[in-house]
C-alpha atoms as a PDB file:
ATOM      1  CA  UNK A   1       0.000   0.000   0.000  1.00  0.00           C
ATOM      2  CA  UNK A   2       1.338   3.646  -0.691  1.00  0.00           C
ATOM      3  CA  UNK A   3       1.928   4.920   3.155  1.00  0.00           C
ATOM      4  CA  UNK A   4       1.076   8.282   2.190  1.00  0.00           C
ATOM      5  CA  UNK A   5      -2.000  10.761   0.677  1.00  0.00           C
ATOM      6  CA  UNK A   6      -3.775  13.801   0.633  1.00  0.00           C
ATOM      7  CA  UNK A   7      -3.542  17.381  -0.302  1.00  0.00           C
ATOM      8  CA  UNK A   8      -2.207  17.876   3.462  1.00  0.00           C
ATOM      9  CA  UNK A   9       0.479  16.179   2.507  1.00  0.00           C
ATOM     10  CA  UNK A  10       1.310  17.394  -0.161  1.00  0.00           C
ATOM     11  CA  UNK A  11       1.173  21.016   1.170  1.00  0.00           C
ATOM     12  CA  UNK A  12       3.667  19.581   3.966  1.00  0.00           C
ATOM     13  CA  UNK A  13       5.848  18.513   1.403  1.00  0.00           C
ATOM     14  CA  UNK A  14       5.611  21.785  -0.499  1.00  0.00           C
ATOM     15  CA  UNK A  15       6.723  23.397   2.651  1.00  0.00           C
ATOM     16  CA  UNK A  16       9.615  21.716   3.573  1.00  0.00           C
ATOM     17  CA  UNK A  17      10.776  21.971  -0.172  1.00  0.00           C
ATOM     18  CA  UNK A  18      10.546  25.988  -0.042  1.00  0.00           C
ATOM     19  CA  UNK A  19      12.561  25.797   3.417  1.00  0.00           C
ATOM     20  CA  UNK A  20      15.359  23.180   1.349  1.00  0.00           C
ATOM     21  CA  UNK A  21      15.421  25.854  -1.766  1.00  0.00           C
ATOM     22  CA  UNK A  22      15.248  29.000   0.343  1.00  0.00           C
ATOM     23  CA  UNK A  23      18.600  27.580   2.217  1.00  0.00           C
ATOM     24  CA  UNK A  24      19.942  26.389  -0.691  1.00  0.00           C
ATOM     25  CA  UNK A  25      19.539  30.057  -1.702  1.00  0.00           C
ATOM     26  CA  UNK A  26      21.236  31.311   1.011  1.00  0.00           C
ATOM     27  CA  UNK A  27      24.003  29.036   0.205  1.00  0.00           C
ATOM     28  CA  UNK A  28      24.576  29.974  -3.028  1.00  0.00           C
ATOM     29  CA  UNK A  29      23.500  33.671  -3.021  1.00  0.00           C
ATOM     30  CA  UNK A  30      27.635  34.611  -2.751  1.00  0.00           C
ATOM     31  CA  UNK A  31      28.534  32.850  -5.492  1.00  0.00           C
ATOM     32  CA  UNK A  32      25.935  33.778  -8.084  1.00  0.00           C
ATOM     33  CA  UNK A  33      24.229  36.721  -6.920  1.00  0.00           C
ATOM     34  CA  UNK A  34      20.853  36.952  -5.225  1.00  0.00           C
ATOM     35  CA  UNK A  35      18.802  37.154  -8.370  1.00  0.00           C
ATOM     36  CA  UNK A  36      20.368  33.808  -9.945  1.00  0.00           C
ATOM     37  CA  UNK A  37      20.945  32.213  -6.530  1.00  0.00           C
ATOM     38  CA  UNK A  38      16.948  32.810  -6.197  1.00  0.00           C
ATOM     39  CA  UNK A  39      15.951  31.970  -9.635  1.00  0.00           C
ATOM     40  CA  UNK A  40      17.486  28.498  -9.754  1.00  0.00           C
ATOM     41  CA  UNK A  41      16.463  28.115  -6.224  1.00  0.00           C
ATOM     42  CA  UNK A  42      13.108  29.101  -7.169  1.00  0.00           C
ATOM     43  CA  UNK A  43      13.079  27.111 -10.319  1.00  0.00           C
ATOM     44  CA  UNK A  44      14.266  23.881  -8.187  1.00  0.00           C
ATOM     45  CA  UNK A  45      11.462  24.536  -5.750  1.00  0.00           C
ATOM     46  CA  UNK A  46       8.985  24.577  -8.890  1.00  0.00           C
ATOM     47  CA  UNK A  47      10.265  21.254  -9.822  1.00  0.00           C
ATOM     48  CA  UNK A  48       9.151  19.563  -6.124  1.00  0.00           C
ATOM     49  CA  UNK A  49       5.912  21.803  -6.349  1.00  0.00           C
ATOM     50  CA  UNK A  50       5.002  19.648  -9.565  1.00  0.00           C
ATOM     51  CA  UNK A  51       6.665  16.503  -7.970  1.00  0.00           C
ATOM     52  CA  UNK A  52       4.066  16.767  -5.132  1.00  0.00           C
ATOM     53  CA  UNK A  53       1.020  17.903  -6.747  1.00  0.00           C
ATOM     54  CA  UNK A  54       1.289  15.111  -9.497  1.00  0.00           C
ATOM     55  CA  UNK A  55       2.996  11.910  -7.774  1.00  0.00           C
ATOM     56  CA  UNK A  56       1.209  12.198  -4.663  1.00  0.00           C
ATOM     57  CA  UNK A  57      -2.443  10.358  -4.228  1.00  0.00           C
ATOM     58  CA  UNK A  58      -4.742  13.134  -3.861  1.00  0.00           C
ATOM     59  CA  UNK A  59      -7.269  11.863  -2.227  1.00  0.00           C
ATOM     60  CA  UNK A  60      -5.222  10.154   0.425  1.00  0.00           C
ATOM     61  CA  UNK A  61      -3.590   6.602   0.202  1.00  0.00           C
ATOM     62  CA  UNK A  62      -5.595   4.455  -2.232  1.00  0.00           C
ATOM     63  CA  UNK A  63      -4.471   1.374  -0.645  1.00  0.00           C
ATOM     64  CA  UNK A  64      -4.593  -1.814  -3.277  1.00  0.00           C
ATOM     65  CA  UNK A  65      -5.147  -1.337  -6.671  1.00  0.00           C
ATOM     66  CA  UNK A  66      -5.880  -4.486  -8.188  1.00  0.00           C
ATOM     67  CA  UNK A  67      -3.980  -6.079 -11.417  1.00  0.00           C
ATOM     68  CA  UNK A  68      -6.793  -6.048 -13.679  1.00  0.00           C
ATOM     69  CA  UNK A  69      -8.076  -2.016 -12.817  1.00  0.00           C
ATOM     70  CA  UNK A  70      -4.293  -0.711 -13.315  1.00  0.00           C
ATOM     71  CA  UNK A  71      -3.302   0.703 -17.139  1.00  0.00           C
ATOM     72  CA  UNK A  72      -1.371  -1.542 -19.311  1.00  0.00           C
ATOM     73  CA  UNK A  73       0.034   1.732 -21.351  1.00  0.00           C
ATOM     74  CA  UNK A  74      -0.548   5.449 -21.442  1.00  0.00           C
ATOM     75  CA  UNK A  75      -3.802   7.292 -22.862  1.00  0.00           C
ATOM     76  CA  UNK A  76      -2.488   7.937 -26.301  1.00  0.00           C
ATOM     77  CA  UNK A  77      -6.437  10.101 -27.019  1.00  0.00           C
ATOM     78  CA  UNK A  78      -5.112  13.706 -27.642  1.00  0.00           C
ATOM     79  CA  UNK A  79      -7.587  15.656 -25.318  1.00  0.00           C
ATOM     80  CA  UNK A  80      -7.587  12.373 -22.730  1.00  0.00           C
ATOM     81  CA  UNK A  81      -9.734  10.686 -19.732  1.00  0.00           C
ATOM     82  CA  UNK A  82      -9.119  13.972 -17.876  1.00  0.00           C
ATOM     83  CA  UNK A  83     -12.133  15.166 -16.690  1.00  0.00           C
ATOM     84  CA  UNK A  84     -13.228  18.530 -17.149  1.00  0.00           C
ATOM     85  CA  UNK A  85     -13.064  19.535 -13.606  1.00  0.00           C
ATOM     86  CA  UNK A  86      -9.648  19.513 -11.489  1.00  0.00           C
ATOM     87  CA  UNK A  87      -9.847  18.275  -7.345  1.00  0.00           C
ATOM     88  CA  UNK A  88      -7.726  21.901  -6.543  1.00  0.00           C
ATOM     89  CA  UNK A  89      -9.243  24.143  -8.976  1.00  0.00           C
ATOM     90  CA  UNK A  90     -12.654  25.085 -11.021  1.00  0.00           C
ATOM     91  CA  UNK A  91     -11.860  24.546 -15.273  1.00  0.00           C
ATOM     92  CA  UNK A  92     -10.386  22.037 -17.005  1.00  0.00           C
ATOM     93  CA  UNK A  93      -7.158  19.656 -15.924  1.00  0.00           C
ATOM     94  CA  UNK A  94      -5.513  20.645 -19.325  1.00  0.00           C
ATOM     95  CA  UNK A  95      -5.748  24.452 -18.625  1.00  0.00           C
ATOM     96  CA  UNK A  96      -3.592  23.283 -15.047  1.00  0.00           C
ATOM     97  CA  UNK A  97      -1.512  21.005 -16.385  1.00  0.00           C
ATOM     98  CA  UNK A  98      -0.224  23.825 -18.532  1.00  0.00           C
ATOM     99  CA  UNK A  99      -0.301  26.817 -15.842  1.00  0.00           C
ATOM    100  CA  UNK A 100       1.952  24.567 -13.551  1.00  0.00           C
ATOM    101  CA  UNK A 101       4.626  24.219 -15.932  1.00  0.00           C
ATOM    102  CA  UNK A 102       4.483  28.006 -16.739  1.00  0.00           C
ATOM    103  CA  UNK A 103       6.737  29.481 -13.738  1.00  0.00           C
ATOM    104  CA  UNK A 104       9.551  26.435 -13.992  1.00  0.00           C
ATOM    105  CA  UNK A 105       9.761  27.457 -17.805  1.00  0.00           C
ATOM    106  CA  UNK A 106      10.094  31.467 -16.586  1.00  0.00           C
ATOM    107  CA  UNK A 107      12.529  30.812 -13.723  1.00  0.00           C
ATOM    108  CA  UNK A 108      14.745  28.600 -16.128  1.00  0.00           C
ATOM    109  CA  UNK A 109      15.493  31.538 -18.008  1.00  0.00           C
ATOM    110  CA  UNK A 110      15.470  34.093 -15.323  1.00  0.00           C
ATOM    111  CA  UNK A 111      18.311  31.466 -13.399  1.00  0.00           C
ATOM    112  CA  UNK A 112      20.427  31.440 -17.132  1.00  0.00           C
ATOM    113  CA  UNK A 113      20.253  35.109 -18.058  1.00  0.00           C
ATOM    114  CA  UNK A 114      23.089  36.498 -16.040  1.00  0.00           C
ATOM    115  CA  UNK A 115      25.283  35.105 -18.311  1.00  0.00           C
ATOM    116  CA  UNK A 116      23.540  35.871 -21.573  1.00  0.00           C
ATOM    117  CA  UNK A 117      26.181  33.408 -23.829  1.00  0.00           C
ATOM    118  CA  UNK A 118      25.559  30.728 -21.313  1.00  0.00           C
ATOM    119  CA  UNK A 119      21.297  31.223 -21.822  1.00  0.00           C
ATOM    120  CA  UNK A 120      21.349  30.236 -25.854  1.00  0.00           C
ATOM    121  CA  UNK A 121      22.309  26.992 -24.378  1.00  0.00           C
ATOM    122  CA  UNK A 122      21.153  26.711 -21.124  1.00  0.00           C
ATOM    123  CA  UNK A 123      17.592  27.594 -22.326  1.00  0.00           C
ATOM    124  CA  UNK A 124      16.562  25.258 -25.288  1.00  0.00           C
ATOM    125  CA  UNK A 125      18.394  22.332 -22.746  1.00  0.00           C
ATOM    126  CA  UNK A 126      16.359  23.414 -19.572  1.00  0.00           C
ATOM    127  CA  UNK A 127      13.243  23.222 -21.845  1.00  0.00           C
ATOM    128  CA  UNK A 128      14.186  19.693 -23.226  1.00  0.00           C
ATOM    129  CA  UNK A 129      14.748  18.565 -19.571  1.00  0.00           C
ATOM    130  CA  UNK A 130      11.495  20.061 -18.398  1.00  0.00           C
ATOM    131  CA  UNK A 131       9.997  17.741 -21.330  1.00  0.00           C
ATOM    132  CA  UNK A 132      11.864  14.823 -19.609  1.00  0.00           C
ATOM    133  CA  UNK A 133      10.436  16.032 -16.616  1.00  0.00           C
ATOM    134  CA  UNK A 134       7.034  15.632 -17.778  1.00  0.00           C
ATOM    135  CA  UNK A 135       7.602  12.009 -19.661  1.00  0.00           C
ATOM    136  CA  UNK A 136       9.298  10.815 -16.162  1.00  0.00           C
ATOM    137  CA  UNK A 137       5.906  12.009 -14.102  1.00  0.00           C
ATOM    138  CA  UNK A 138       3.698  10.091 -16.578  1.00  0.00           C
ATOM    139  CA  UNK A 139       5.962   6.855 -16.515  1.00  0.00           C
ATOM    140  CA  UNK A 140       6.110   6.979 -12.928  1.00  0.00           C
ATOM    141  CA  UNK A 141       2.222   7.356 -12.672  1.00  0.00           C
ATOM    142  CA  UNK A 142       1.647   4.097 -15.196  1.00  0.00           C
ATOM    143  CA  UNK A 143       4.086   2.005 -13.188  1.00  0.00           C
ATOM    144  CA  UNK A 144       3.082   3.091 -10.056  1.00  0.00           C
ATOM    145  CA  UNK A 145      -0.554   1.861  -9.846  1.00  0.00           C
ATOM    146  CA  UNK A 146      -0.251   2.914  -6.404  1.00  0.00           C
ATOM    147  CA  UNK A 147      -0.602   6.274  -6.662  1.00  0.00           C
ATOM    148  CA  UNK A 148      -4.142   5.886  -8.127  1.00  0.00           C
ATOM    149  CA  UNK A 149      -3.191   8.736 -10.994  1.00  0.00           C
ATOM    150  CA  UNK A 150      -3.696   8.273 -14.743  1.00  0.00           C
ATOM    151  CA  UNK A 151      -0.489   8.598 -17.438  1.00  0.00           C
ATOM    152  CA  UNK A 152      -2.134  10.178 -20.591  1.00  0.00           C
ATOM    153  CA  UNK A 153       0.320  12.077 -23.310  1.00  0.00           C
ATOM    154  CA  UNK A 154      -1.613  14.718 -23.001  1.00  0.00           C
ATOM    155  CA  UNK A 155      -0.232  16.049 -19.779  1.00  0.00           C
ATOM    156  CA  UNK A 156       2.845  16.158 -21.560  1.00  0.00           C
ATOM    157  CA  UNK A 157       1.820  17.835 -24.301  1.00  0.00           C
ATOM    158  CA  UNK A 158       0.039  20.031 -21.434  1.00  0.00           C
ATOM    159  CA  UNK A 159       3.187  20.651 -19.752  1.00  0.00           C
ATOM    160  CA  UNK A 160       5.620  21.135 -22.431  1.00  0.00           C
ATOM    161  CA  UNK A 161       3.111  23.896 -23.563  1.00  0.00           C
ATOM    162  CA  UNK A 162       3.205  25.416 -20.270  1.00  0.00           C
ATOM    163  CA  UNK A 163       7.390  25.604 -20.029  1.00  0.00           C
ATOM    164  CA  UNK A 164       7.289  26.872 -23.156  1.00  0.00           C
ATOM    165  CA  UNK A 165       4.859  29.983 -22.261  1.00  0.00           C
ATOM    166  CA  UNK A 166       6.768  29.725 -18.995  1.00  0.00           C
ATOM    167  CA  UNK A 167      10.073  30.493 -21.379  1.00  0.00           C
ATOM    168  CA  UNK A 168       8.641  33.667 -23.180  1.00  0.00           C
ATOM    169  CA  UNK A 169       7.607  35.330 -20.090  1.00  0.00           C
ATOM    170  CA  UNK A 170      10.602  34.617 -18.861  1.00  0.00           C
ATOM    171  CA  UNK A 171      12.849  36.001 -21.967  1.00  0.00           C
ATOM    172  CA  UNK A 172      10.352  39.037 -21.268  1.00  0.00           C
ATOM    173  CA  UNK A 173      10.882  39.721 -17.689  1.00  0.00           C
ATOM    174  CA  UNK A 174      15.199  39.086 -18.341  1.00  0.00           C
ATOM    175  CA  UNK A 175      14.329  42.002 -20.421  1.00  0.00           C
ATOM    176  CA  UNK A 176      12.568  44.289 -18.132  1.00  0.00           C
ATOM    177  CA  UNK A 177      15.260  42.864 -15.199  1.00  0.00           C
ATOM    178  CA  UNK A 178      18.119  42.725 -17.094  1.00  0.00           C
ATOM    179  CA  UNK A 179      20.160  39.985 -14.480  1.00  0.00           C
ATOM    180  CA  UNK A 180      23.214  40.411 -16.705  1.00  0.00           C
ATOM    181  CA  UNK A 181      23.396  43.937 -15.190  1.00  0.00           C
ATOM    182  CA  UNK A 182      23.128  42.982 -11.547  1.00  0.00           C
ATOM    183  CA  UNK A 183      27.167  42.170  -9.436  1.00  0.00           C
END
C-alpha cells in the first residue's frame, strides 16, 4: 500500500521543499548573486511543487489497486480521460496542467540570463529537460498503480506547452530585469 495521501500532505511537502530551496539560496546567493541564486532556487522549488502535486495520491492513500483495474500503457487520445473539472481548482485539468509548468519554464530563463552566452544553451536544454520532466511524471504514474493517478500524453503535451509559455515570459521579464546587469 502507498503509506502516504492527501492534499495535506502534499502542502507539507511543499513546505519543507521551499525551506530546502530558500537555504539552498542562502548558500549559493555569494557565489551567483541573489537574483540567480533565487531563480534556480526558485526554479528547483517549482520542480518539487510539480513533484508533489502530481505523484502524490490526492485523495489520500488508495491502498490496493488491483492487477486487472491498473493501465497496461498510457492514454495515447489527444484531449484524454481527464475530466473537465480539477480536485484543486474550477476549469479544465488541461488548462492546469499547462499553468503549472508556466513558472519552472520562466525561472529557467530568469536562473540562465546572467550570463547571456551561457542562456542560448542553457535555455533550449532546460526546456528539453522540463519535457523529460514531464515524460518521467507520466511513466512513474503508469508504473506506479499505487498512486491511483492516470499517465495520458496529453499532460505532456500540457506541460511542455506550459514551459514553453513559462520560457517567453521569462525572456520578457530578463528584459525588463536585465540579471546580466546585476554584481
Amino acid at each position: 500500500m502507498f503509506p502516504v495521501g492527501g492534499v495535506g500532505v502534499m502542502l507539507l511537502g511543499i513546505l519543507l521543499s521551499a525551506g530546502a530551496c530558500l537555504l539552498l539560496h542562502l548558500a549559493l546567493r555569494g557565489r551567483l548573486g541573489s537574483f540567480t541564486s533565487g531563480s534556480a532556487a526558485a526554479f528547483l522549488w517549482s520542480l518539487a511543487v510539480i513533484g508533489f502535486i502530481t505523484l502524490i495520491p490526492a485523495s489520500g492513500a488508495p491502498g490496493i489497486v488491483p492487477a486487472e483495474g491498473r493501465m497496461e500503457s498510457c492514454s495515447w487520445d489527444i484531449g484524454g480521460p481527464a475530466p473537465e473539472g480539477f480536485w484543486i481548482f474550477s476549469g479544465g485539468q488541461r488548462l492546469l496542467n499547462t499553468v503549472v509548468f508556466v513558472p519552472s519554464g520562466a525561472l529557467l530563463v530568469l536562473a540562465a540570463a546572467r550570463r547571456t552566452r551561457g542562456a542560448f544553451l542553457a535555455v533550449p536544454v532546460g526546456l528539453a529537460f522540463l519535457a523529460a520532466y514531464s515524460v518521467a511524471i507520466e511513466v512513474t504514474q503508469l508504473v506506479l498503480a499505487r498512486l491511483d493517478r492516470a499517465c495520458d500524453v496529453t499532460d505532456v503535451v500540457d506541460n511542455v506547452l506550459g514551459a514553453a509559455i513559462g520560457v517567453g515570459i521569462g525572456f520578457l521579464l530578463a528584459l525588463v530585469l536585465r540579471p546580466w546587469r546585476l554584481r
